[in-house]
N, C-alpha and C. Protein backbone atom coordinates (compact mmCIF):
# COMPACT_ATOMS: atom_id res chain seq x y z
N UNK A 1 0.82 -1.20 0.00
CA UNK A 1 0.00 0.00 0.00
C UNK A 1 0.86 1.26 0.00
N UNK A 2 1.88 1.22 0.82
CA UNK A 2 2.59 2.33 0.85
C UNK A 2 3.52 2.81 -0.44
N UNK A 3 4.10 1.65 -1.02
CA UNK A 3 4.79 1.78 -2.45
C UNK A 3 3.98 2.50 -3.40
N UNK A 4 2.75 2.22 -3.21
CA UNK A 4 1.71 2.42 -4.45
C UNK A 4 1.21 3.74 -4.08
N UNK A 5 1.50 4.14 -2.47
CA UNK A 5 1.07 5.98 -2.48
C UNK A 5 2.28 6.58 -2.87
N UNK A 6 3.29 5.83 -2.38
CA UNK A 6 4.28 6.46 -3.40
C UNK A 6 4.71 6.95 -4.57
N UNK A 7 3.87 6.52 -5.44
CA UNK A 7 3.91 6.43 -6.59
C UNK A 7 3.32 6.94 -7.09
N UNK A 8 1.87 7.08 -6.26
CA UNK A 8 1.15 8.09 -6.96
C UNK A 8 0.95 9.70 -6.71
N UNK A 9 0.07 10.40 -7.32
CA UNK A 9 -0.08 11.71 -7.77
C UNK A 9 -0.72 12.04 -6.43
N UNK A 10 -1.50 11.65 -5.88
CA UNK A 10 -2.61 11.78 -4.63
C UNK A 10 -2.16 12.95 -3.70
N UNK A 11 -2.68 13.71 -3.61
CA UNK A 11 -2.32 14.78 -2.38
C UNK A 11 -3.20 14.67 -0.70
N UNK A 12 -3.54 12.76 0.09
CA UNK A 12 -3.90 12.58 1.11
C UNK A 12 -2.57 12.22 2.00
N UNK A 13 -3.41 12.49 3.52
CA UNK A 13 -2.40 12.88 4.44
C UNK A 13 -1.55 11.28 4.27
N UNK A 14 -2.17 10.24 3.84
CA UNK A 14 -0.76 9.29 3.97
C UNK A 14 -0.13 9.28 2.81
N UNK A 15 -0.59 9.68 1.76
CA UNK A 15 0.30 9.67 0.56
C UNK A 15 1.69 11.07 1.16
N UNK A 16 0.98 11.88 1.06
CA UNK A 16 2.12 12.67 1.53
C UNK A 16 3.31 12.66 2.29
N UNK A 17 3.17 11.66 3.59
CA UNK A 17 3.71 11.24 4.46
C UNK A 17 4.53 9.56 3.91
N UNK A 18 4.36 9.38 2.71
CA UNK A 18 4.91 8.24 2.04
C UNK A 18 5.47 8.87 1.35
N UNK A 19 5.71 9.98 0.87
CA UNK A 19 6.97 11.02 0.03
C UNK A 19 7.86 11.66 0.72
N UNK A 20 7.54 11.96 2.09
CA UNK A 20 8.46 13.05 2.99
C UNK A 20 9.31 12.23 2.86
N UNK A 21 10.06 13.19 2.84
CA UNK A 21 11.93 13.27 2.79
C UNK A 21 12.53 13.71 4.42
N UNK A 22 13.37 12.96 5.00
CA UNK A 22 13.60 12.98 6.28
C UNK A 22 14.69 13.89 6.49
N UNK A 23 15.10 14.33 7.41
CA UNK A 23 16.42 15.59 7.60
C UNK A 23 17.83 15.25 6.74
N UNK A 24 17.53 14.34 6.52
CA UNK A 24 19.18 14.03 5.70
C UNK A 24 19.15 13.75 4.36
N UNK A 25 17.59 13.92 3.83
CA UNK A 25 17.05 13.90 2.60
C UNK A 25 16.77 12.28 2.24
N UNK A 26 16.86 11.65 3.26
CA UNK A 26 16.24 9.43 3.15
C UNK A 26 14.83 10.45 3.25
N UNK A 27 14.00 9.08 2.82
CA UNK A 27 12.41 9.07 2.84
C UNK A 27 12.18 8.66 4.85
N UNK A 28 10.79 8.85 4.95
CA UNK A 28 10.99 7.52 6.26
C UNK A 28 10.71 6.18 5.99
N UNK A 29 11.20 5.60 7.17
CA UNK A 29 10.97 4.25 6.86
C UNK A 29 9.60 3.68 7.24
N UNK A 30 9.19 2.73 6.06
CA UNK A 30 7.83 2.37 6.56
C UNK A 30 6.98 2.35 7.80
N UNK A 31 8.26 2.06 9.00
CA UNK A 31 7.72 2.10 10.43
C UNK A 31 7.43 3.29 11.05
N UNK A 32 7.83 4.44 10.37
CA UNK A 32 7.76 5.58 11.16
C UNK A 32 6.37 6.75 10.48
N UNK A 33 6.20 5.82 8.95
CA UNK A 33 5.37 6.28 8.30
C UNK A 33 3.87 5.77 9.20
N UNK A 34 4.11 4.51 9.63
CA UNK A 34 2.81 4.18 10.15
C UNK A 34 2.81 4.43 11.78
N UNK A 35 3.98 4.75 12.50
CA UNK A 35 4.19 5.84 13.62
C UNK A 35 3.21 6.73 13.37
N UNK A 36 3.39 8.10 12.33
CA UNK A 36 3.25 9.10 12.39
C UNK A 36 1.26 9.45 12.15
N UNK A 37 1.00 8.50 11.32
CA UNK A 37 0.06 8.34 10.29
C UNK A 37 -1.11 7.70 11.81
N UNK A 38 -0.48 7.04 12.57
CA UNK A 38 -1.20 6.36 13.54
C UNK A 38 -1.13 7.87 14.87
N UNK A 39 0.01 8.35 14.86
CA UNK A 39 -0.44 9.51 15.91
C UNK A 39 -1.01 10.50 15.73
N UNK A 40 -0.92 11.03 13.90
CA UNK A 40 -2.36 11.56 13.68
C UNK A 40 -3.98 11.16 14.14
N UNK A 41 -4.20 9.86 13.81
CA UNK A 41 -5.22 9.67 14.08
C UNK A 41 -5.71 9.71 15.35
N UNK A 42 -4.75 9.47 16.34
CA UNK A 42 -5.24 9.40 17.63
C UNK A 42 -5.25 10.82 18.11
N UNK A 43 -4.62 11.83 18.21
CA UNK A 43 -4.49 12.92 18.55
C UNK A 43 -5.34 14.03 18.17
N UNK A 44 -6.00 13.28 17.06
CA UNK A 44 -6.97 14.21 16.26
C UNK A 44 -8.23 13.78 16.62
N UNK A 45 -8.47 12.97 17.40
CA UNK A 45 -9.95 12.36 17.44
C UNK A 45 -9.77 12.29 19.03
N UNK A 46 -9.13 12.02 19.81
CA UNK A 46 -9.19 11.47 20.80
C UNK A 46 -8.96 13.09 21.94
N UNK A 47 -8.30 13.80 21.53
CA UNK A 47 -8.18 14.98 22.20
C UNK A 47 -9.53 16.09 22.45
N UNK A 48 -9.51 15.86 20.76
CA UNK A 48 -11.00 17.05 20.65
C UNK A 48 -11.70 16.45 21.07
N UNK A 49 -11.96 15.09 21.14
CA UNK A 49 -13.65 14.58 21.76
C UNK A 49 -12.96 14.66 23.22
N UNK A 50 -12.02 14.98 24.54
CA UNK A 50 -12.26 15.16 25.57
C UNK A 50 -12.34 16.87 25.61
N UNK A 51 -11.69 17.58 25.00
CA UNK A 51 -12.23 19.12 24.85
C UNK A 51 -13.48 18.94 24.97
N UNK A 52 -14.54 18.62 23.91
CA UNK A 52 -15.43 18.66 23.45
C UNK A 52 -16.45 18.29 25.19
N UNK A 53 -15.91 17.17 25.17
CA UNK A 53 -16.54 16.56 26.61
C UNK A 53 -16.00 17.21 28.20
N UNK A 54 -15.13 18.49 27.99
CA UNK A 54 -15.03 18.77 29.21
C UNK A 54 -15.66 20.18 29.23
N UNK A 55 -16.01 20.90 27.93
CA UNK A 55 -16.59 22.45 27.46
C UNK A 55 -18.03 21.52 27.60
N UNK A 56 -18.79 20.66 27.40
CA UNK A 56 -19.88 19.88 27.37
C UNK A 56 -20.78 20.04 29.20
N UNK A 57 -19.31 19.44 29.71
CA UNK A 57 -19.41 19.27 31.41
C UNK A 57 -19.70 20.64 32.04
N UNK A 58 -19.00 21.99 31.42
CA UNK A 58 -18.40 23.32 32.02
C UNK A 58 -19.85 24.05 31.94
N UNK A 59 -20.55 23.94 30.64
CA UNK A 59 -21.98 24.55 30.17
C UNK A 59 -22.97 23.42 31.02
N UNK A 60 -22.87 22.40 31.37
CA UNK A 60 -24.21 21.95 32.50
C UNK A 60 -24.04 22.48 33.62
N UNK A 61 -22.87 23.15 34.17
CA UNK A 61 -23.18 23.67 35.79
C UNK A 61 -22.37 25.19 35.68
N UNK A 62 -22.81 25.14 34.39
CA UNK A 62 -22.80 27.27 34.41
C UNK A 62 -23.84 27.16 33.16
N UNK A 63 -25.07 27.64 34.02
CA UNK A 63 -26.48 27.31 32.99
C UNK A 63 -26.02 29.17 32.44
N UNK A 64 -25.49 29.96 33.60
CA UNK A 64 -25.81 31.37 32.59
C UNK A 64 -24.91 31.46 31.19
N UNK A 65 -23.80 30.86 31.10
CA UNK A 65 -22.92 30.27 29.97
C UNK A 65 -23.77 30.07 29.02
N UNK A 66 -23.86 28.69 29.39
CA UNK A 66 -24.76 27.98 27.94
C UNK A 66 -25.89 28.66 27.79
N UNK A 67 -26.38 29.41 28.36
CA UNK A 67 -27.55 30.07 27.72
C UNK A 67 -27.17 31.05 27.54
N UNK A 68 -25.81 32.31 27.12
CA UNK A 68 -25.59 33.15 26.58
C UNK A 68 -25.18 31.94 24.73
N UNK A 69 -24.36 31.11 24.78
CA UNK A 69 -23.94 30.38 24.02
C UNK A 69 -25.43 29.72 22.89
N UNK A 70 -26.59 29.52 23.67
CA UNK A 70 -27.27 29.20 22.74
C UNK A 70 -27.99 30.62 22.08
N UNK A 71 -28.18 31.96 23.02
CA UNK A 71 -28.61 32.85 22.33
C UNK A 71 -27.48 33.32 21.25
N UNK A 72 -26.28 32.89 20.97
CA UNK A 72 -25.53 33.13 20.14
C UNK A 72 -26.18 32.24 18.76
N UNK A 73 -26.15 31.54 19.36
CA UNK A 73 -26.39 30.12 17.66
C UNK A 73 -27.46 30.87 16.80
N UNK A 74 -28.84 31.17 18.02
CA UNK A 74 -29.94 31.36 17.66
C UNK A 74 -30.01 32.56 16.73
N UNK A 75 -29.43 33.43 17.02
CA UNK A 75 -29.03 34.68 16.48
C UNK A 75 -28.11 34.00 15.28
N UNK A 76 -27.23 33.85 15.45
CA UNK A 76 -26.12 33.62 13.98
C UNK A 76 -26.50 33.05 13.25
N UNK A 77 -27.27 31.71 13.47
CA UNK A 77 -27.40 30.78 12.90
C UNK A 77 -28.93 30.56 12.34
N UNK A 78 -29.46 30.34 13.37
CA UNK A 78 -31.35 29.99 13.34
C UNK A 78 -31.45 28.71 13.28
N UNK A 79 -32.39 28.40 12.34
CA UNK A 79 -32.77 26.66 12.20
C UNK A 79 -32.00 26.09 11.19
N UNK A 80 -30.96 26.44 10.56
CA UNK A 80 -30.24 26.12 9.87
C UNK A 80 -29.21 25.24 9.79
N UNK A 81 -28.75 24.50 9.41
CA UNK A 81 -27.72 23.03 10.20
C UNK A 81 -26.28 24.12 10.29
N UNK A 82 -25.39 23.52 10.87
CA UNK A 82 -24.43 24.63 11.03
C UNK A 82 -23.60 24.39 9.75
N UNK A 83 -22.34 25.30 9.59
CA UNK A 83 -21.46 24.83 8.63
C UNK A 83 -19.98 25.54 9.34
N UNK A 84 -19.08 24.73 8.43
CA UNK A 84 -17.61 25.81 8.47
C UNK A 84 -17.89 26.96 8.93
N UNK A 85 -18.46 27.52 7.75
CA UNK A 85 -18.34 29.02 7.75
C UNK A 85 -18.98 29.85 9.07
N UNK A 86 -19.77 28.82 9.67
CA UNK A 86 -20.01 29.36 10.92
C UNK A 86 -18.94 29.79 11.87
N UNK A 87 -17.47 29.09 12.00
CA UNK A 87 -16.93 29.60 12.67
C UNK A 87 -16.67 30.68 13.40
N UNK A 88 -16.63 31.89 12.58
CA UNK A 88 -16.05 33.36 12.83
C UNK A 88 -17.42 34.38 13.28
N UNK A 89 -18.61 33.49 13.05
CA UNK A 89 -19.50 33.73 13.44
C UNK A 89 -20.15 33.75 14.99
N UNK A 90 -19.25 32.79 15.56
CA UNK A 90 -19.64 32.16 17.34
C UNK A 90 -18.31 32.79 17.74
N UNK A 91 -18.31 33.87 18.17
CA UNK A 91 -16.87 34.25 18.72
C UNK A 91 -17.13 33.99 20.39
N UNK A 92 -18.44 34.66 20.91
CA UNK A 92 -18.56 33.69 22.29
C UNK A 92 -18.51 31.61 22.55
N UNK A 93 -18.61 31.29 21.67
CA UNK A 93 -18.74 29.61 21.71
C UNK A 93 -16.67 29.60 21.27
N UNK A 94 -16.66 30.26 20.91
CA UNK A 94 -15.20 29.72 20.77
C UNK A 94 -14.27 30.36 22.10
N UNK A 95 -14.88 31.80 22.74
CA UNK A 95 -14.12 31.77 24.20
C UNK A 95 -14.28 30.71 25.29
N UNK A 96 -15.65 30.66 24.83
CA UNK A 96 -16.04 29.36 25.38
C UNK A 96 -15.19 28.28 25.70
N UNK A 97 -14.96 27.55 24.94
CA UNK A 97 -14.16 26.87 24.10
C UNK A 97 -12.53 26.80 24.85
N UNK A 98 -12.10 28.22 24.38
CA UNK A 98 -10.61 28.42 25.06
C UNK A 98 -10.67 28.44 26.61
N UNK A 99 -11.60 29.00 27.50
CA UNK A 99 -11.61 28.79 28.57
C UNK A 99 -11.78 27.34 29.09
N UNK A 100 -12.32 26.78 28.59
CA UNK A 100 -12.62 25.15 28.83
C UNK A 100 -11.45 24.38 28.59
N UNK A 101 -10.07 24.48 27.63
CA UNK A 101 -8.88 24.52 27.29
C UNK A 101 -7.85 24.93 28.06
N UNK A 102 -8.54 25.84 28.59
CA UNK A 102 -7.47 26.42 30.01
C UNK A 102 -7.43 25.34 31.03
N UNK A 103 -8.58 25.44 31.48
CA UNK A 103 -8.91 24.87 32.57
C UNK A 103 -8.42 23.40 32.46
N UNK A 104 -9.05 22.79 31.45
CA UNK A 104 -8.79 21.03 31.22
C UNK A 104 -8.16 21.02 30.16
N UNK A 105 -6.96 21.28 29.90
CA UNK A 105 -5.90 21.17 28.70
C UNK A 105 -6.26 19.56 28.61
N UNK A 106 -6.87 18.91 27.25
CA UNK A 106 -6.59 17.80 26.71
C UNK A 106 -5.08 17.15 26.76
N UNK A 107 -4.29 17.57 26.33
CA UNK A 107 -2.79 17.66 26.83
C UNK A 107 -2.42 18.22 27.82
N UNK A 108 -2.10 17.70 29.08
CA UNK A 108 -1.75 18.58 30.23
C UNK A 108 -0.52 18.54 30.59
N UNK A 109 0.13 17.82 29.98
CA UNK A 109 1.85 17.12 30.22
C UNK A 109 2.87 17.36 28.94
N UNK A 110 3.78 17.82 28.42
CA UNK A 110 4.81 18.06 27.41
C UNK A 110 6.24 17.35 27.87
N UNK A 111 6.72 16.91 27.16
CA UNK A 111 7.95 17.16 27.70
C UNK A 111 9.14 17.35 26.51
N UNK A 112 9.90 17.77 26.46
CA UNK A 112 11.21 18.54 25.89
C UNK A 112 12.37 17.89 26.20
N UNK A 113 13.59 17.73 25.64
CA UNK A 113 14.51 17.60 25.45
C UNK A 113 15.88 18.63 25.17
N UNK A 114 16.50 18.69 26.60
CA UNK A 114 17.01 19.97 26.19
C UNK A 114 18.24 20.02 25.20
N UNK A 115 19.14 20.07 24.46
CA UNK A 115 19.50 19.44 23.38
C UNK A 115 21.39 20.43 23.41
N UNK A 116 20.99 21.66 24.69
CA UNK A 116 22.11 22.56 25.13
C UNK A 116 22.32 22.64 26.63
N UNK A 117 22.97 22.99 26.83
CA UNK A 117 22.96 23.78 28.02
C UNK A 117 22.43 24.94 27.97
N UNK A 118 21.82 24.94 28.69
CA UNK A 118 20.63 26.50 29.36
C UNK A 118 20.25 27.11 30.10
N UNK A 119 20.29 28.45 30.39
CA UNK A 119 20.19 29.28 31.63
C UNK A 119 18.32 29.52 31.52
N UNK A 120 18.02 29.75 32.22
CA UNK A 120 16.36 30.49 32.36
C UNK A 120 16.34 31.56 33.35
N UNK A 121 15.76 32.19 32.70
CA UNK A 121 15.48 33.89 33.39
C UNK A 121 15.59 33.81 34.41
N UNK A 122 15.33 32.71 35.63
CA UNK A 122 15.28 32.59 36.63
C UNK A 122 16.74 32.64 37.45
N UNK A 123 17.52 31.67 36.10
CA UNK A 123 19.19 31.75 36.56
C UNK A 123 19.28 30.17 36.89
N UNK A 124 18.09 29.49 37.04
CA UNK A 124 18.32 27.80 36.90
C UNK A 124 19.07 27.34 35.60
N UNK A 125 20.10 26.44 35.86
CA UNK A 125 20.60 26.25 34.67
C UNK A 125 19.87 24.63 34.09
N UNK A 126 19.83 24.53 33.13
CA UNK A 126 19.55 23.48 32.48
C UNK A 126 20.65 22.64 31.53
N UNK A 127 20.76 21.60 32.22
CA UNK A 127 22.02 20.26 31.44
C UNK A 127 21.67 20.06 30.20
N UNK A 128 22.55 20.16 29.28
CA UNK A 128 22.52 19.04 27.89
C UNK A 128 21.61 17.46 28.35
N UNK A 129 20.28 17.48 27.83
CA UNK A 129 20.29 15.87 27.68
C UNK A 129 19.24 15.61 28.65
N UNK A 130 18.71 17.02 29.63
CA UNK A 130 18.12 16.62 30.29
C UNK A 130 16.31 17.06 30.05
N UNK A 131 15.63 16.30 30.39
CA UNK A 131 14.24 15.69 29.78
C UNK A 131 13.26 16.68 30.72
N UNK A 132 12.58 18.24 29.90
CA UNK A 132 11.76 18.65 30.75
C UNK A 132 10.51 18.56 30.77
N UNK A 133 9.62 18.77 31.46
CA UNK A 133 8.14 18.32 31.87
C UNK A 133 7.22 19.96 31.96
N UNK A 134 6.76 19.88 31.41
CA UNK A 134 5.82 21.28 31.06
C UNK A 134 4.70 21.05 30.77
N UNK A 135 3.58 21.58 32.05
CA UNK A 135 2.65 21.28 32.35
C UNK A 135 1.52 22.70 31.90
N UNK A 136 0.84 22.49 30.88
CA UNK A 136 -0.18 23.80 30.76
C UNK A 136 -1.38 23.73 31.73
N UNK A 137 -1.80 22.95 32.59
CA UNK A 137 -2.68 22.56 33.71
C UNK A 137 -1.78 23.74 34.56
N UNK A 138 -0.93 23.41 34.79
CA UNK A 138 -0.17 24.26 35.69
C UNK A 138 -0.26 25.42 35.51
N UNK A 139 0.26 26.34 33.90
CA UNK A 139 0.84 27.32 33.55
C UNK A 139 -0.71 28.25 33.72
N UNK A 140 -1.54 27.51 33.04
CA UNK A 140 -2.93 28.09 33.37
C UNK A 140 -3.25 28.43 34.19
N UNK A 141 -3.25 27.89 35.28
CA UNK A 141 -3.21 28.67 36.61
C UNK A 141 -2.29 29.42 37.53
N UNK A 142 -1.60 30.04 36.91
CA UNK A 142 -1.01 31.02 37.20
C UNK A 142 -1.58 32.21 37.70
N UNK A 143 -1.72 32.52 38.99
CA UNK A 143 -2.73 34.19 39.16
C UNK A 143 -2.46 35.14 38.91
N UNK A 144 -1.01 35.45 37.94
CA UNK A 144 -0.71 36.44 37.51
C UNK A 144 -1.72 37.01 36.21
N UNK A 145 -1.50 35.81 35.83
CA UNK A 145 -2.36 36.17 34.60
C UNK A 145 -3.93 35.48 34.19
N UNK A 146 -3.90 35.05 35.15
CA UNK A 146 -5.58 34.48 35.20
C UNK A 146 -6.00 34.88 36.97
N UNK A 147 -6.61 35.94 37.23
CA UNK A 147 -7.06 36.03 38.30
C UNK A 147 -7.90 34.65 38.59
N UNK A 148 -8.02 34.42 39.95
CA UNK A 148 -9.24 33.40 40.44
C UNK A 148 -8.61 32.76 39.30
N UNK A 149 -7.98 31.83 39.40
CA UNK A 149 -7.47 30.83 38.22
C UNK A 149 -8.38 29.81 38.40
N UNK A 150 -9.17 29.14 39.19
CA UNK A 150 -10.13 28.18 39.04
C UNK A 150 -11.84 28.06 38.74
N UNK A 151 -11.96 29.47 38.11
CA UNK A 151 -13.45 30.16 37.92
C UNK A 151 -13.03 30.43 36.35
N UNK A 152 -14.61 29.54 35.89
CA UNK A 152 -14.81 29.09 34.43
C UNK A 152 -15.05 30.74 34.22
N UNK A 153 -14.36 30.95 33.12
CA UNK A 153 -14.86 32.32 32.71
C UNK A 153 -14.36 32.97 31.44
N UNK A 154 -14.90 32.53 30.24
CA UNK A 154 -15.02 32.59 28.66
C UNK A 154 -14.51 34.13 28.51
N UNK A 155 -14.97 34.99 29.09
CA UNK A 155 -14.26 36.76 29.13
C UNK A 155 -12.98 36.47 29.27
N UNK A 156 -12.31 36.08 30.11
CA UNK A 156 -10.69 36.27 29.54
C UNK A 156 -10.63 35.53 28.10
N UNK A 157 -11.21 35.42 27.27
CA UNK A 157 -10.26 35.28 25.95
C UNK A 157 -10.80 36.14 25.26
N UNK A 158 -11.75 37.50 25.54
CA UNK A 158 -11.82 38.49 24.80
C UNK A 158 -10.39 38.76 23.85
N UNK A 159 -10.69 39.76 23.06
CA UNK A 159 -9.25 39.86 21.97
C UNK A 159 -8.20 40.67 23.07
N UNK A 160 -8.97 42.02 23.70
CA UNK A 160 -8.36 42.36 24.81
C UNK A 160 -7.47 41.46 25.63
N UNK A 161 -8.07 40.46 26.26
CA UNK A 161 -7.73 39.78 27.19
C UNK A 161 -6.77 38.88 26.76
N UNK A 162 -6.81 38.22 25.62
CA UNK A 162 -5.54 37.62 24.99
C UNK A 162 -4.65 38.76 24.81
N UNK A 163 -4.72 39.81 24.61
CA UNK A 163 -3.80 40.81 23.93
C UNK A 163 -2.79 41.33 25.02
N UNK A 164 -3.80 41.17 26.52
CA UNK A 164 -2.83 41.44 27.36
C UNK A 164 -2.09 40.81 28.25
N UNK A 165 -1.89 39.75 27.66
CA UNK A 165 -1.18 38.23 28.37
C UNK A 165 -0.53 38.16 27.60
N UNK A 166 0.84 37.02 28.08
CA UNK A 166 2.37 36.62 27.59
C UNK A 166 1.47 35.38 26.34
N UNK A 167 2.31 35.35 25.15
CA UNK A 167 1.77 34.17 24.22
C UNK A 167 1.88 33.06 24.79
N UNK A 168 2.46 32.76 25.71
CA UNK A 168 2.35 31.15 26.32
C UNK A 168 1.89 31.34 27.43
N UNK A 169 1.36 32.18 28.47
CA UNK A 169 0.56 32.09 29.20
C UNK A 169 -0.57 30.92 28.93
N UNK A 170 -1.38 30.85 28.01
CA UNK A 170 -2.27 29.57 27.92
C UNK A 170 -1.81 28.82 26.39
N UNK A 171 -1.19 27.99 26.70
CA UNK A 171 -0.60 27.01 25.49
C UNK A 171 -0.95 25.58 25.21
N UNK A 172 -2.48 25.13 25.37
CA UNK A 172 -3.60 23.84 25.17
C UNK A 172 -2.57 22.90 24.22
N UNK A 173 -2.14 23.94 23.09
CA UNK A 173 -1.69 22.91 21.86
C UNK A 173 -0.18 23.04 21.88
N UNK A 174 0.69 23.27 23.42
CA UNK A 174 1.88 23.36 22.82
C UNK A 174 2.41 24.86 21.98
N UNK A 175 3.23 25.37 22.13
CA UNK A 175 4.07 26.41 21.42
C UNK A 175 5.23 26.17 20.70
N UNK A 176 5.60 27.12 19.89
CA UNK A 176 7.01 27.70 19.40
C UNK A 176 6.92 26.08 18.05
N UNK A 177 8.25 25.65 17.91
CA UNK A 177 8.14 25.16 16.34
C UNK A 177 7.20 23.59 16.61
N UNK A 178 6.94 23.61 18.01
CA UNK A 178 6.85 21.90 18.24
C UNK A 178 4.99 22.15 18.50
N UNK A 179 4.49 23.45 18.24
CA UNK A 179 2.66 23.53 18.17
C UNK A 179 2.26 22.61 17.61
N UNK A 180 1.03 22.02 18.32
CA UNK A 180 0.36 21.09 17.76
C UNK A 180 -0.32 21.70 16.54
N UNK A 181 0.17 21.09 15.17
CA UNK A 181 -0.05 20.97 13.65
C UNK A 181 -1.36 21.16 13.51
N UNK A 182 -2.79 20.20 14.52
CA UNK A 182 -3.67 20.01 14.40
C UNK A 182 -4.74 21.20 15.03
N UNK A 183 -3.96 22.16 15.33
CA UNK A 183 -4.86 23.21 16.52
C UNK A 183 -5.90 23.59 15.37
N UNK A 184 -5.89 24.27 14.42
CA UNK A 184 -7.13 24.69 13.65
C UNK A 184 -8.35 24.01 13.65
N UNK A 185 -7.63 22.82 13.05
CA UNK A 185 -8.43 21.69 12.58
C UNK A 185 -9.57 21.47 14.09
N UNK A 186 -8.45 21.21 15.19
CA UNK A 186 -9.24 20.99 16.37
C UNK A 186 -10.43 22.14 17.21
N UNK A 187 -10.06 23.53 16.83
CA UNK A 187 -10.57 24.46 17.42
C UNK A 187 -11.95 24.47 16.62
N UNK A 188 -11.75 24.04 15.17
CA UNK A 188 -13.38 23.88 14.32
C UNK A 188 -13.98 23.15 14.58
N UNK A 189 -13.42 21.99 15.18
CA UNK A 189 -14.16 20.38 15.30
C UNK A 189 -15.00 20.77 16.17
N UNK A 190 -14.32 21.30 17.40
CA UNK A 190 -14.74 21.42 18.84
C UNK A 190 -16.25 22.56 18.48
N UNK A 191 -16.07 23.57 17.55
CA UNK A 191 -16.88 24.74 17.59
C UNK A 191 -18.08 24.04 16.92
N UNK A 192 -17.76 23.51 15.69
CA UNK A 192 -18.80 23.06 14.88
C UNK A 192 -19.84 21.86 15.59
N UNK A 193 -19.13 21.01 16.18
CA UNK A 193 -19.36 19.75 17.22
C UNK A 193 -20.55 20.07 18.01
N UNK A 194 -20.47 21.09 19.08
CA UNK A 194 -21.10 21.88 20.49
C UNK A 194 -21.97 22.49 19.63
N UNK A 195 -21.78 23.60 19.10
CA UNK A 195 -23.10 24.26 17.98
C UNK A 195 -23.94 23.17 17.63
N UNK A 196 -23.39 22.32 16.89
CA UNK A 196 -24.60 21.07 16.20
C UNK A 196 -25.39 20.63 17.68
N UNK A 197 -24.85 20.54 18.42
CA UNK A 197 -25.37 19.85 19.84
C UNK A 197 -26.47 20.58 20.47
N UNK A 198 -25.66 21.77 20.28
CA UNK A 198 -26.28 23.24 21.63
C UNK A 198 -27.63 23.19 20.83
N UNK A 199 -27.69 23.04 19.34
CA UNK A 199 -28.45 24.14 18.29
C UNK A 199 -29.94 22.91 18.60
N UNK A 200 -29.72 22.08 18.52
CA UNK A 200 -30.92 20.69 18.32
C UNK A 200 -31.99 20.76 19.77
């Protein structure tokens, strides 16, 4: 199967991933093709449906939430099935959304490889080689930048409110070159998902 995506013209995510060319310009090897191809799938389905199911949990015991969230649909939308293009349309269902991300990062654990020696602002130094653990459960609650860090509350991701926080202050999908690939994809799933739900 894999020879034959090779070969062909096809622009799907495993054909593509049966052409990549690896850092030294080798292809990968079959095993890493079905590595990669297999942690897509899981990461993409298995994350957003606990987002999905913990923004699900957050709107049954904050009824004034979900009922600002459905007067959103009702308004944007009406009786209409949802679509894509709804996205940019639910800007409250998507703070929604990020606050529920804060709180219950689907990923709550990272870890890194430090690959130098490294100082941190702090003046802790960090060894070549040694394996760090970076927790956005944690970073999220920080009270610097999330007052009351344990109170559900969709207003901090106003544009304001992102605008006046550090970019990794809330980091659900990971930062800098190692961001999770899939954040778009996941932030629509999750929006489009809850709308279809909220709207019925």
């Amino acid at each position: 199967l894999l020879r034959k995506r090779q070969a062909s013209g096809g622009d799907d995510m495993l054909t593509m991933l049966a052409r990549l060319s690896g850092a030294e310009g080798d292809g990968l090897s079959d095993e890493e093709i079905v590595d990669e191809a297999q942690m897509f799938a899981l990461t993409s389905y298995d994350t957003v449906a606990e987002a999905i199911t913990w923004t699900a949990y957050l709107l049954s015991v904050h009824t004034d939430v979900e009922a600002h969230v459905i007067e959103e649909l009702r308004q944007s939308i009406g009786e209409r099935p949802v679509t894509a293009g709804d996205y940019e349309r639910l800007p409250y269902l998507r703070r929604v959304i990020a606050e529920s991300l804060r709180l219950y990062p689907p990923s709550w654990l990272f870890t890194r490889l430090a690959v130098e020696d490294d100082q941190l602002p702090s003046g802790a130094t960090i060894p070549k080689g040694v394996t760090l653990f970076l927790s956005p459960w944690v970073v999220h609650r920080r009270e610097l930048y999330f007052p009351d860090p344990n109170r559900f509350d969709p207003d901090r991701f106003t544009e304001e409110g992102v605008a006046g926080r550090p970019t990794f202050a809330s980091l659900p999908f990971g930062g800098g070159r190692h961001v999770c690939i899939g954040q778009s994809l996941a932030k629509l799933e999750c929006v489009l998902v809850l709308a279809t739900l909220l709207s019925t």
